[in-house]
C-alpha atoms as a PDB file:
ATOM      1  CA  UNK A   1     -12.387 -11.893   3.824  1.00  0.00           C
ATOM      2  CA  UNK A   2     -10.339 -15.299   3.774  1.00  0.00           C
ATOM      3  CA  UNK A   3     -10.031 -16.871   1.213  1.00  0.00           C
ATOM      4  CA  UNK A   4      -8.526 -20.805   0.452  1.00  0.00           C
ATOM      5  CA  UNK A   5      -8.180 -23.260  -2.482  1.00  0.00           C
ATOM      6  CA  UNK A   6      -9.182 -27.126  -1.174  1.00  0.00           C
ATOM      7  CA  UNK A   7      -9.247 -30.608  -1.994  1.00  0.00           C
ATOM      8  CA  UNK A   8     -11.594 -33.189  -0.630  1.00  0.00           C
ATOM      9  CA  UNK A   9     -11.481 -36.504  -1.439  1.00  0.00           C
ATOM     10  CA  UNK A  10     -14.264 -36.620  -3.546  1.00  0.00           C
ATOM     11  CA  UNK A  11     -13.622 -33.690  -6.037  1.00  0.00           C
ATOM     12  CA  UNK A  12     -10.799 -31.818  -7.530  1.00  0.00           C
ATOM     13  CA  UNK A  13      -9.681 -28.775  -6.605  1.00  0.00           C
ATOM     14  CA  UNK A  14     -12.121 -25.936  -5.448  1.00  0.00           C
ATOM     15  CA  UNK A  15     -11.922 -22.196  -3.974  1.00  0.00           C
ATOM     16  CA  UNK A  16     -13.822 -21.339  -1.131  1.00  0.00           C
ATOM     17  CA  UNK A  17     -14.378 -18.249   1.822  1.00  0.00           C
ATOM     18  CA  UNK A  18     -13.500 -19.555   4.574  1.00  0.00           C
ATOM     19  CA  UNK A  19     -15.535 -18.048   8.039  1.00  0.00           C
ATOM     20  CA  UNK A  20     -13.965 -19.845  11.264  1.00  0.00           C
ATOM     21  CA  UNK A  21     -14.551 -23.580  10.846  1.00  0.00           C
ATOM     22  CA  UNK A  22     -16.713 -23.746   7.258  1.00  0.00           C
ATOM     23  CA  UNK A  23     -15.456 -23.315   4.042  1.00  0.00           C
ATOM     24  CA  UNK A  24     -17.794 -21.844   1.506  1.00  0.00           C
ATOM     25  CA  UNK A  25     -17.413 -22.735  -1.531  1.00  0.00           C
ATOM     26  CA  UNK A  26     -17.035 -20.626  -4.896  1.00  0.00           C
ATOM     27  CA  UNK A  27     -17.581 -21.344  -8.216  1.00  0.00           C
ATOM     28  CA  UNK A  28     -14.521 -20.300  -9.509  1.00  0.00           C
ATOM     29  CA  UNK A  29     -11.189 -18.181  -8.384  1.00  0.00           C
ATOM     30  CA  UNK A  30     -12.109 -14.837  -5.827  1.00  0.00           C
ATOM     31  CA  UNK A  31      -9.808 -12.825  -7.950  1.00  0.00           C
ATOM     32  CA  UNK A  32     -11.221 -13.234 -10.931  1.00  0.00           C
ATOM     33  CA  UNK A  33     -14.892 -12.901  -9.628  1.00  0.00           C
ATOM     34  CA  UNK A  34     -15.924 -16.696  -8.235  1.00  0.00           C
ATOM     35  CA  UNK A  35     -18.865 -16.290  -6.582  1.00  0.00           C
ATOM     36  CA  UNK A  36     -20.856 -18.743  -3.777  1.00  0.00           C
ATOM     37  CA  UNK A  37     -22.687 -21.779  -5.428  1.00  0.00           C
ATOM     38  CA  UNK A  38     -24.082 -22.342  -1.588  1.00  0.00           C
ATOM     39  CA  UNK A  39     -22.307 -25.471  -0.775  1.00  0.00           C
ATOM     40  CA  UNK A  40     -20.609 -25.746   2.468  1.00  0.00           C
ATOM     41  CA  UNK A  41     -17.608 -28.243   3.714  1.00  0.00           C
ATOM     42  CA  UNK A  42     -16.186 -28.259   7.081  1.00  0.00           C
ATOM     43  CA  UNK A  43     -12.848 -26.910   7.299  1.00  0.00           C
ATOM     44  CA  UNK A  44     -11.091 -29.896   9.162  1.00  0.00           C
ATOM     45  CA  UNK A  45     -12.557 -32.149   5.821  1.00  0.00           C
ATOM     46  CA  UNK A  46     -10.423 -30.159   3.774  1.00  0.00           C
ATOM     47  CA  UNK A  47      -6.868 -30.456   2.288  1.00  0.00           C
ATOM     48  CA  UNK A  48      -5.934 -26.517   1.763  1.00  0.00           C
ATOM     49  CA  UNK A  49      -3.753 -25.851  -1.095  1.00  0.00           C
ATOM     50  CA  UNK A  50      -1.983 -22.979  -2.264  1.00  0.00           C
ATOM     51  CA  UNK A  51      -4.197 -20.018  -2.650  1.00  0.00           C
ATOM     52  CA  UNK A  52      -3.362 -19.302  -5.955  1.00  0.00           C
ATOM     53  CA  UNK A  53      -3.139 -20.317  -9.234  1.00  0.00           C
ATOM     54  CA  UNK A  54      -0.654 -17.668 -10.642  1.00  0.00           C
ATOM     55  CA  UNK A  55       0.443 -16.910 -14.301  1.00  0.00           C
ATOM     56  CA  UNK A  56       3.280 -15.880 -13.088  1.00  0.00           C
ATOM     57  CA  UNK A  57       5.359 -15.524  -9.874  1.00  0.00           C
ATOM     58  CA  UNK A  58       7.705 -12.390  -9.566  1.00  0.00           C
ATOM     59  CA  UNK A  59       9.752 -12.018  -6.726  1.00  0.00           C
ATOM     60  CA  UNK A  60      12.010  -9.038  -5.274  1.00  0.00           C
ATOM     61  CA  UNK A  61      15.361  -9.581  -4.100  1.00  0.00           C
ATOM     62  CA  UNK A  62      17.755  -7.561  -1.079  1.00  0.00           C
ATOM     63  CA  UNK A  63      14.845  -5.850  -0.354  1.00  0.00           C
ATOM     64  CA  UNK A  64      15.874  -5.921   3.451  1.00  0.00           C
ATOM     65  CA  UNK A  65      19.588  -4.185   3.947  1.00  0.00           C
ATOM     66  CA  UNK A  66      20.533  -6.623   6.591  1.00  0.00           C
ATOM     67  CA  UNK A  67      19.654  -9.645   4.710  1.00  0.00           C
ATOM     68  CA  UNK A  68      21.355  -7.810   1.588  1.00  0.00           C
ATOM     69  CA  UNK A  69      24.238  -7.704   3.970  1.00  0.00           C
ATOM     70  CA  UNK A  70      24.339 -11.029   5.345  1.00  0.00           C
ATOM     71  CA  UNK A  71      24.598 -12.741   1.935  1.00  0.00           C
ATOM     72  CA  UNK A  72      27.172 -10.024   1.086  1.00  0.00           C
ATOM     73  CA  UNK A  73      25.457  -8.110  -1.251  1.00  0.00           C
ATOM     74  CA  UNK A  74      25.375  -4.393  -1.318  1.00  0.00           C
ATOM     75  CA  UNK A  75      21.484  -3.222  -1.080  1.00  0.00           C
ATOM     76  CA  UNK A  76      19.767  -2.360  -4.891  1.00  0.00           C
ATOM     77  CA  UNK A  77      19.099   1.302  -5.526  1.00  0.00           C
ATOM     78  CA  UNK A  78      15.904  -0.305  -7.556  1.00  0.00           C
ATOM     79  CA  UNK A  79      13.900  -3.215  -7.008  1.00  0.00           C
ATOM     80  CA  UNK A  80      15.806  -6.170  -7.706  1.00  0.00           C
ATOM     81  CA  UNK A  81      13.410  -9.367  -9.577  1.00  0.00           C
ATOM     82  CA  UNK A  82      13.782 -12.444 -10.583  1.00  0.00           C
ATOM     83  CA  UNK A  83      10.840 -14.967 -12.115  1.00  0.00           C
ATOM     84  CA  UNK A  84       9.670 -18.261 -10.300  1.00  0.00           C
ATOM     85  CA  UNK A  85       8.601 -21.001 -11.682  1.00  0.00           C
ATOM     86  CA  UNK A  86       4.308 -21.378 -11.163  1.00  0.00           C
ATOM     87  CA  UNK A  87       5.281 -25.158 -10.658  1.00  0.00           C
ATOM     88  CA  UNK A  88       7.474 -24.511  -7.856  1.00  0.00           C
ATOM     89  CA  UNK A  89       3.818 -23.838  -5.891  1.00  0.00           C
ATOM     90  CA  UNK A  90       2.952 -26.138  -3.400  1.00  0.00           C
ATOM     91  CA  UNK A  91       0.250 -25.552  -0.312  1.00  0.00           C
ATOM     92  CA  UNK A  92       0.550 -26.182   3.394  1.00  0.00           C
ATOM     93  CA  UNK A  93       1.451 -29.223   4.596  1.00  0.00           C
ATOM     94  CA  UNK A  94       3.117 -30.299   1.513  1.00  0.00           C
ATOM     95  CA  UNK A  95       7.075 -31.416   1.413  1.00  0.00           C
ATOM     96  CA  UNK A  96       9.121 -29.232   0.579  1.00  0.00           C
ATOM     97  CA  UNK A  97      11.937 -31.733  -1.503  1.00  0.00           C
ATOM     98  CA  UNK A  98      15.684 -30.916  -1.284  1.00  0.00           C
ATOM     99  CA  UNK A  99      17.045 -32.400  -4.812  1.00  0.00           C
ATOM    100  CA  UNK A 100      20.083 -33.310  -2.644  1.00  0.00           C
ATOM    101  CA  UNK A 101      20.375 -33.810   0.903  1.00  0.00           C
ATOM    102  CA  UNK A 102      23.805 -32.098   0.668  1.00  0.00           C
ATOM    103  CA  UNK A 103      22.643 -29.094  -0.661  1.00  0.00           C
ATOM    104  CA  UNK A 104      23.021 -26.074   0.401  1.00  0.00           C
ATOM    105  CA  UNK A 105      18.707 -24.828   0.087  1.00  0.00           C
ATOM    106  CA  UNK A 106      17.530 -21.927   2.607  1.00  0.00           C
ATOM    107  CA  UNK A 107      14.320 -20.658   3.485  1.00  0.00           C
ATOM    108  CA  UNK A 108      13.134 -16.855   2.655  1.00  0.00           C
ATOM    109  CA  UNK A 109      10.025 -16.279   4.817  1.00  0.00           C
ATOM    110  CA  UNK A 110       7.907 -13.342   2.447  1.00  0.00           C
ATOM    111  CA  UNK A 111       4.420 -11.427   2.787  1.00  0.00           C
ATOM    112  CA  UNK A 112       3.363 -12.296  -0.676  1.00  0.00           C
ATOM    113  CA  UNK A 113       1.156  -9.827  -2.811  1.00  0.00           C
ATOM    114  CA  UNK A 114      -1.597 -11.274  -5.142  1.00  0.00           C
ATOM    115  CA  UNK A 115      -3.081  -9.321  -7.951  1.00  0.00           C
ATOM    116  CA  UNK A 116      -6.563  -8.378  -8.316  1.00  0.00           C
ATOM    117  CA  UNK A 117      -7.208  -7.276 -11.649  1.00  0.00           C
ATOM    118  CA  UNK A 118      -5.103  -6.294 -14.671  1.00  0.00           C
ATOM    119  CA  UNK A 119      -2.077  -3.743 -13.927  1.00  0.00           C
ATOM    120  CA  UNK A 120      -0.400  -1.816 -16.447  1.00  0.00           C
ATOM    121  CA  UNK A 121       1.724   1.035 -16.136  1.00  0.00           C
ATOM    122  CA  UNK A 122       0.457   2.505 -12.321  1.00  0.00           C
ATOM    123  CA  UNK A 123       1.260   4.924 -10.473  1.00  0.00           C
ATOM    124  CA  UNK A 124       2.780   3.896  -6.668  1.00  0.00           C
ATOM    125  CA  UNK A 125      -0.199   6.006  -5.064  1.00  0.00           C
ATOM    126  CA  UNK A 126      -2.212   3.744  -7.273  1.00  0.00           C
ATOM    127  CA  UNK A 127      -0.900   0.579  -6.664  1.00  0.00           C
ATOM    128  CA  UNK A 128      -2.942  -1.207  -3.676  1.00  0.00           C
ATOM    129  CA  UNK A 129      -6.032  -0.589  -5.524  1.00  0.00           C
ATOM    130  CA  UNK A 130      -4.783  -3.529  -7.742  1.00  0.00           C
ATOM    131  CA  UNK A 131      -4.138  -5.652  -4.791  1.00  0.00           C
ATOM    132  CA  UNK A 132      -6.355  -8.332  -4.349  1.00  0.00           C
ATOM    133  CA  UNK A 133      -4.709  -9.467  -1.270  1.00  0.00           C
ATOM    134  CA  UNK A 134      -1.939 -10.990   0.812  1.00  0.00           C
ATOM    135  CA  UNK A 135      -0.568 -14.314   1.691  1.00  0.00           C
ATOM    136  CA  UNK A 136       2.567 -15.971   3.401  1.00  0.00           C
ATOM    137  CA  UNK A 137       5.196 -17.690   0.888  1.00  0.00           C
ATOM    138  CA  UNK A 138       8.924 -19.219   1.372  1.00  0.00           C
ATOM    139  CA  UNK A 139      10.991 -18.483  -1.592  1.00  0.00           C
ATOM    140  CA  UNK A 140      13.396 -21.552  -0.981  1.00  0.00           C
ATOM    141  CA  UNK A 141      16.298 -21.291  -2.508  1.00  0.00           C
ATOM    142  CA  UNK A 142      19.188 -23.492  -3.529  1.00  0.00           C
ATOM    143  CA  UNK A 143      22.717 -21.300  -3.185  1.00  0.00           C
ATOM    144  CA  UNK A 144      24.736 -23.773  -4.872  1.00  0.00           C
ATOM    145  CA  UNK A 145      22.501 -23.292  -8.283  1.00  0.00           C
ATOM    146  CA  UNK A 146      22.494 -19.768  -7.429  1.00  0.00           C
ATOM    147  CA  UNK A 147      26.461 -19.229  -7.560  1.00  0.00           C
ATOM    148  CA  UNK A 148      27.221 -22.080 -10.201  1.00  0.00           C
ATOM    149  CA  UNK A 149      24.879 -19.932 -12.397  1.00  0.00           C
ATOM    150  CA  UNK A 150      25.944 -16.596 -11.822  1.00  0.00           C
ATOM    151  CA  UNK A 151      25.749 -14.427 -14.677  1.00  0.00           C
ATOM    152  CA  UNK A 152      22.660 -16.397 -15.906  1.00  0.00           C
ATOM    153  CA  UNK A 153      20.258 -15.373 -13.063  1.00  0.00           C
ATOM    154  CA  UNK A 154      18.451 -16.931 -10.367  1.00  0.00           C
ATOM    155  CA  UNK A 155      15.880 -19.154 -12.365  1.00  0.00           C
ATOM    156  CA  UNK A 156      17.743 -22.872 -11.487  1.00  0.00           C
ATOM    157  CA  UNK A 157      17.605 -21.850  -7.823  1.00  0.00           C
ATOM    158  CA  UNK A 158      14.356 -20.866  -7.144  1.00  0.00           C
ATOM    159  CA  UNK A 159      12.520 -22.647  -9.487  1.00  0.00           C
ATOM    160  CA  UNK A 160      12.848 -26.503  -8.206  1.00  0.00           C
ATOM    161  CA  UNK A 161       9.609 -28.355  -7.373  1.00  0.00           C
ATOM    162  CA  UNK A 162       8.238 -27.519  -3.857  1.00  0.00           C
ATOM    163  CA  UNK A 163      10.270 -24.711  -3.655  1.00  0.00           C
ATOM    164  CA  UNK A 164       7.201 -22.101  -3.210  1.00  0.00           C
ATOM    165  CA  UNK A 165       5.050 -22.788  -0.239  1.00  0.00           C
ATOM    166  CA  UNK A 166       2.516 -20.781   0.051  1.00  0.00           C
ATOM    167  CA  UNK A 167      -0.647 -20.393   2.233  1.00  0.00           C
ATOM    168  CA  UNK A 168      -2.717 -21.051   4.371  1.00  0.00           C
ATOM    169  CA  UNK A 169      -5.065 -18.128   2.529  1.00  0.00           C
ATOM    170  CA  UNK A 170      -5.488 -15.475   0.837  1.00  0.00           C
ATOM    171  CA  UNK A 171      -6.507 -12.427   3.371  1.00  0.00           C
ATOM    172  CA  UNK A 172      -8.246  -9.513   1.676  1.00  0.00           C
ATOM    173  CA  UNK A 173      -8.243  -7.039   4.576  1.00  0.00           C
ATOM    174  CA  UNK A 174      -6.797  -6.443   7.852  1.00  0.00           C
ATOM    175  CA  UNK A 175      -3.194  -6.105   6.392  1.00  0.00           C
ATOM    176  CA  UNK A 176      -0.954  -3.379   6.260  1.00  0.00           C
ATOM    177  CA  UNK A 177       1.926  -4.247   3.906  1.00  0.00           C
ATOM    178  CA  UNK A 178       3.962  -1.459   5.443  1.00  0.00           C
ATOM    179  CA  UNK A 179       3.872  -3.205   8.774  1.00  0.00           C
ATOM    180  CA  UNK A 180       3.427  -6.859   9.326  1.00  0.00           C
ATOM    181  CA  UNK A 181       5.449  -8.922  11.286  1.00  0.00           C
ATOM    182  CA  UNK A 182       7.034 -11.993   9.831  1.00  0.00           C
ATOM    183  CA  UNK A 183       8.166 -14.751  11.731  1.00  0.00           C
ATOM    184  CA  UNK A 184       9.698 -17.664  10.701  1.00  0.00           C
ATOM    185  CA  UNK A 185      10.610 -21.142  12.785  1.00  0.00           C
ATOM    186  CA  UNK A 186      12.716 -24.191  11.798  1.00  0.00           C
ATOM    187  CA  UNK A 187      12.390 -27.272  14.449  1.00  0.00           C
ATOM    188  CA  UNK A 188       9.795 -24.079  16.585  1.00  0.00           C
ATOM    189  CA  UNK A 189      13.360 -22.343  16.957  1.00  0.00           C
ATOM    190  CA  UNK A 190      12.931 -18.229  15.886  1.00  0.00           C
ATOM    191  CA  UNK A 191      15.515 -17.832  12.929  1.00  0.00           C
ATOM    192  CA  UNK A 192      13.503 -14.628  10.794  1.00  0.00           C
ATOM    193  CA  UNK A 193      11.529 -11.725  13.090  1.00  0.00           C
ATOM    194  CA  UNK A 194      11.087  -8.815  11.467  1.00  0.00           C
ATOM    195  CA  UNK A 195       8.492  -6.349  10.065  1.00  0.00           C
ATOM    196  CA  UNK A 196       7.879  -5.453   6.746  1.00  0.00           C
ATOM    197  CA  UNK A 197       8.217  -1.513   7.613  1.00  0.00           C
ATOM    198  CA  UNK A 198      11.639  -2.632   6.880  1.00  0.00           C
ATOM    199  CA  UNK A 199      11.741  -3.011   3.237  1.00  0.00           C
ATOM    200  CA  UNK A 200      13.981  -0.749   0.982  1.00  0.00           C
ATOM    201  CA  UNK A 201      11.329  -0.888  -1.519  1.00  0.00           C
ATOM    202  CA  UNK A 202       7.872  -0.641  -0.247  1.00  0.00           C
ATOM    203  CA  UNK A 203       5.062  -2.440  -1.659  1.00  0.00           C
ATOM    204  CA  UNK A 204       3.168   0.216  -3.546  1.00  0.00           C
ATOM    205  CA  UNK A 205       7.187   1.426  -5.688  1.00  0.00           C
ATOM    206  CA  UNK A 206       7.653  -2.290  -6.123  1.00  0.00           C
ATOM    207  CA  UNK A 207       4.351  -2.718  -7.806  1.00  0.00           C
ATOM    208  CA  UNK A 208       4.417   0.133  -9.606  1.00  0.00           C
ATOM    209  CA  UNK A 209       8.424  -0.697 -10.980  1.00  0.00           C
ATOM    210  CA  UNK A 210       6.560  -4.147 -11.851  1.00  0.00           C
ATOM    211  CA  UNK A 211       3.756  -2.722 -13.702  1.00  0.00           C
ATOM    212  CA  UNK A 212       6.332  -0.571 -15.974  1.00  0.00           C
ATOM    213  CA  UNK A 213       7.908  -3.667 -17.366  1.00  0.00           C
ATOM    214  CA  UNK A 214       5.521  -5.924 -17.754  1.00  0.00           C
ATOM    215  CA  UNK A 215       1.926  -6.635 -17.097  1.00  0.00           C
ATOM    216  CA  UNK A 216       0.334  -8.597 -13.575  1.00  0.00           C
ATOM    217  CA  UNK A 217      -2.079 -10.161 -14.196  1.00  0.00           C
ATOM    218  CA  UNK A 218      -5.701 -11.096 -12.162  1.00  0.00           C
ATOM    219  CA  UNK A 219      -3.525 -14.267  -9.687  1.00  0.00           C
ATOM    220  CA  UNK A 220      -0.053 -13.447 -10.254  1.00  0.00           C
ATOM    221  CA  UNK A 221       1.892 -13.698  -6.965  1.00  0.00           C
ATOM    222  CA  UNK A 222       4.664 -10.949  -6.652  1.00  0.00           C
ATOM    223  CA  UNK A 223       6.965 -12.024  -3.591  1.00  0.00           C
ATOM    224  CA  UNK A 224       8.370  -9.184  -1.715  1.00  0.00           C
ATOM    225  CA  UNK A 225      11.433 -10.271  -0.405  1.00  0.00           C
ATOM    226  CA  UNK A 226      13.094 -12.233   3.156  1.00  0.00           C
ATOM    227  CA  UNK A 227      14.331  -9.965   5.786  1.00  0.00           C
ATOM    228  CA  UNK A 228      17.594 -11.315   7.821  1.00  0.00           C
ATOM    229  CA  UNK A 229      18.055 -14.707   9.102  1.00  0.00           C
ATOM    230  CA  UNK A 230      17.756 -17.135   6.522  1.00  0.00           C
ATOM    231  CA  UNK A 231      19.598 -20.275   6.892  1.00  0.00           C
ATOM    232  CA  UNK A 232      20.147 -23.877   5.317  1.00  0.00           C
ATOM    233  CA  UNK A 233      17.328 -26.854   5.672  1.00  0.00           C
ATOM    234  CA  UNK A 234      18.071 -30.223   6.255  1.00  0.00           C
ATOM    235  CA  UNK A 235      15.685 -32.907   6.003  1.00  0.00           C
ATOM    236  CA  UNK A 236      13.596 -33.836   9.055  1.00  0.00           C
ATOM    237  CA  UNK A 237      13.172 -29.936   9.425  1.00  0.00           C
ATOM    238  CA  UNK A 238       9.816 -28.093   9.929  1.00  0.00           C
ATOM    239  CA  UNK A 239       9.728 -24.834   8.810  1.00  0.00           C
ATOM    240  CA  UNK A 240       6.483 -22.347  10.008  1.00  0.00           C
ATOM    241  CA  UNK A 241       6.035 -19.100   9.144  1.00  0.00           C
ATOM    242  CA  UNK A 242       3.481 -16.769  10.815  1.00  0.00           C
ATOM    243  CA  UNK A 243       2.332 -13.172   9.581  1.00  0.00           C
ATOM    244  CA  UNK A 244      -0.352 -12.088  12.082  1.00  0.00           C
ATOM    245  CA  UNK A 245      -4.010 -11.973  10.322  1.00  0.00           C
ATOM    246  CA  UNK A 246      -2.734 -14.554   7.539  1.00  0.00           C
ATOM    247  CA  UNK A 247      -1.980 -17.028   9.982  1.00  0.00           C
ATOM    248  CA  UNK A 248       0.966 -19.549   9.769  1.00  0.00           C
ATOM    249  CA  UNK A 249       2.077 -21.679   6.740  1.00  0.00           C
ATOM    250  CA  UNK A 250       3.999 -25.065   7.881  1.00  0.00           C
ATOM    251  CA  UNK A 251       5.880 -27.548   5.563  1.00  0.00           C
ATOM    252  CA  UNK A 252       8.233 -30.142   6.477  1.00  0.00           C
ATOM    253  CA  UNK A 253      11.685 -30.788   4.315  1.00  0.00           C
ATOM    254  CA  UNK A 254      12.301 -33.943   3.023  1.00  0.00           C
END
């Protein structure tokens, strides 16, 4: 199943299944059990959103060696996370906004887990039963906040406005976590190729390491981590990123 989060310009915000060209729309979130109320929109009517409305967004750092390496950072002999702000969601389409052209703000293409019901304390061969399923995000970052903070984490850099595309849906089957490829363009030049087979920490330990410290809720986005090849955005930039099966999420910088 596909699943998106729309706008139309006569009503707020609504989830739908999307088949092909028609959006179906639900009464309510998929994850937390929104079912059809047998209304129907045409997709190209629709502004999509981001596909979730998260409690929380946790993401996993230098969870590829090379792109552990290329920052120059050794790679974590645990999962590595740091908190995003939920305001820092936007949807396809949607600006992302440098707070200063100058800046120095990269791009972190990421297959993106969401949550499907309430996980506490589970086991790694139990963790994709909890998975409700999986979705494309950039975890733009801003390196100057990053190093001015040090010691106080990465909170000020990843949490701007806009910087947490995410989208075009939420895909419920079809993916294997331990092997999609991730592609990501700026200006339809290749600067990120690489499959998720990669990852020091697969999904199922990261989950689990998740679910020992705190507790994911039905929504919650957990962000996996970039592989190599991240790199600065400028405005005037498009950055798309394309995980076969999801599809591809675009957003131009400003």
């Amino acid at each position: 199943m596909r699943y998106v989060r729309f706008l139309t310009e006569d009503a707020p915000p609504r989830w739908g299944r999307q088949e092909g060209d028609v959006v179906h729309e639900l009464d309510g979130a998929p994850y937390e059990g929104g079912q059809p109320t047998g209304r129907t929109v045409p997709l190209q009517a629709v502004q999509l959103l981001a596909p979730v409305t998260p409690s929380k967004i946790v993401c996993i750092g230098r969870n590829y060696r090379d792109h552990a390496a290329e920052l120059g950072n050794a790679a974590p002999e645990r999962p590595m996370f740091f908190l995003k702000a939920p305001s820092a969601l936007i949807g396809p389409g949607e600006a992302i906004r440098l707070p200063d052209p100058d800046a120095t703000v990269h791009w972190e293409a990421e297959l993106a887990v969401v949550i499907g019901r309430r996980m506490k304390d589970v086991a790694p061969a139990d963790a994709l039963s909890y998975v409700f399923g999986y979705t494309i995000a950039n975890d733009v970052s801003h390196r100057d906040a990053q190093k001015a903070d040090g010691a106080f984490g990465f909170g000020r850099g990843k949490s701007y406005d806009t910087f947490c595309p995410c989208g075009p849906a939420v895909v419920t089957e079809g993916i294997d976590p331990a092997d999609a490829l991730i592609t990501l363009t700026c200006n339809e030049e290749v600067r990120q190729s690489d499959s998720t087979g990669l990852m020091i920490h697969p999904v199922p330990e990261l989950l689990s390491y998740l679910s020992q410290i705190m507790t994911l809720m039905p929504g919650d986005l957990v962000l996996t981590g970039t592989p190599k090849g991240v790199g600065a955005m400028k405005p005037g930039d498009l950055i798309e990123i394309h995980i076969p099966g999801i599809g591809t999420l675009a957003n131009p910088v400003v």
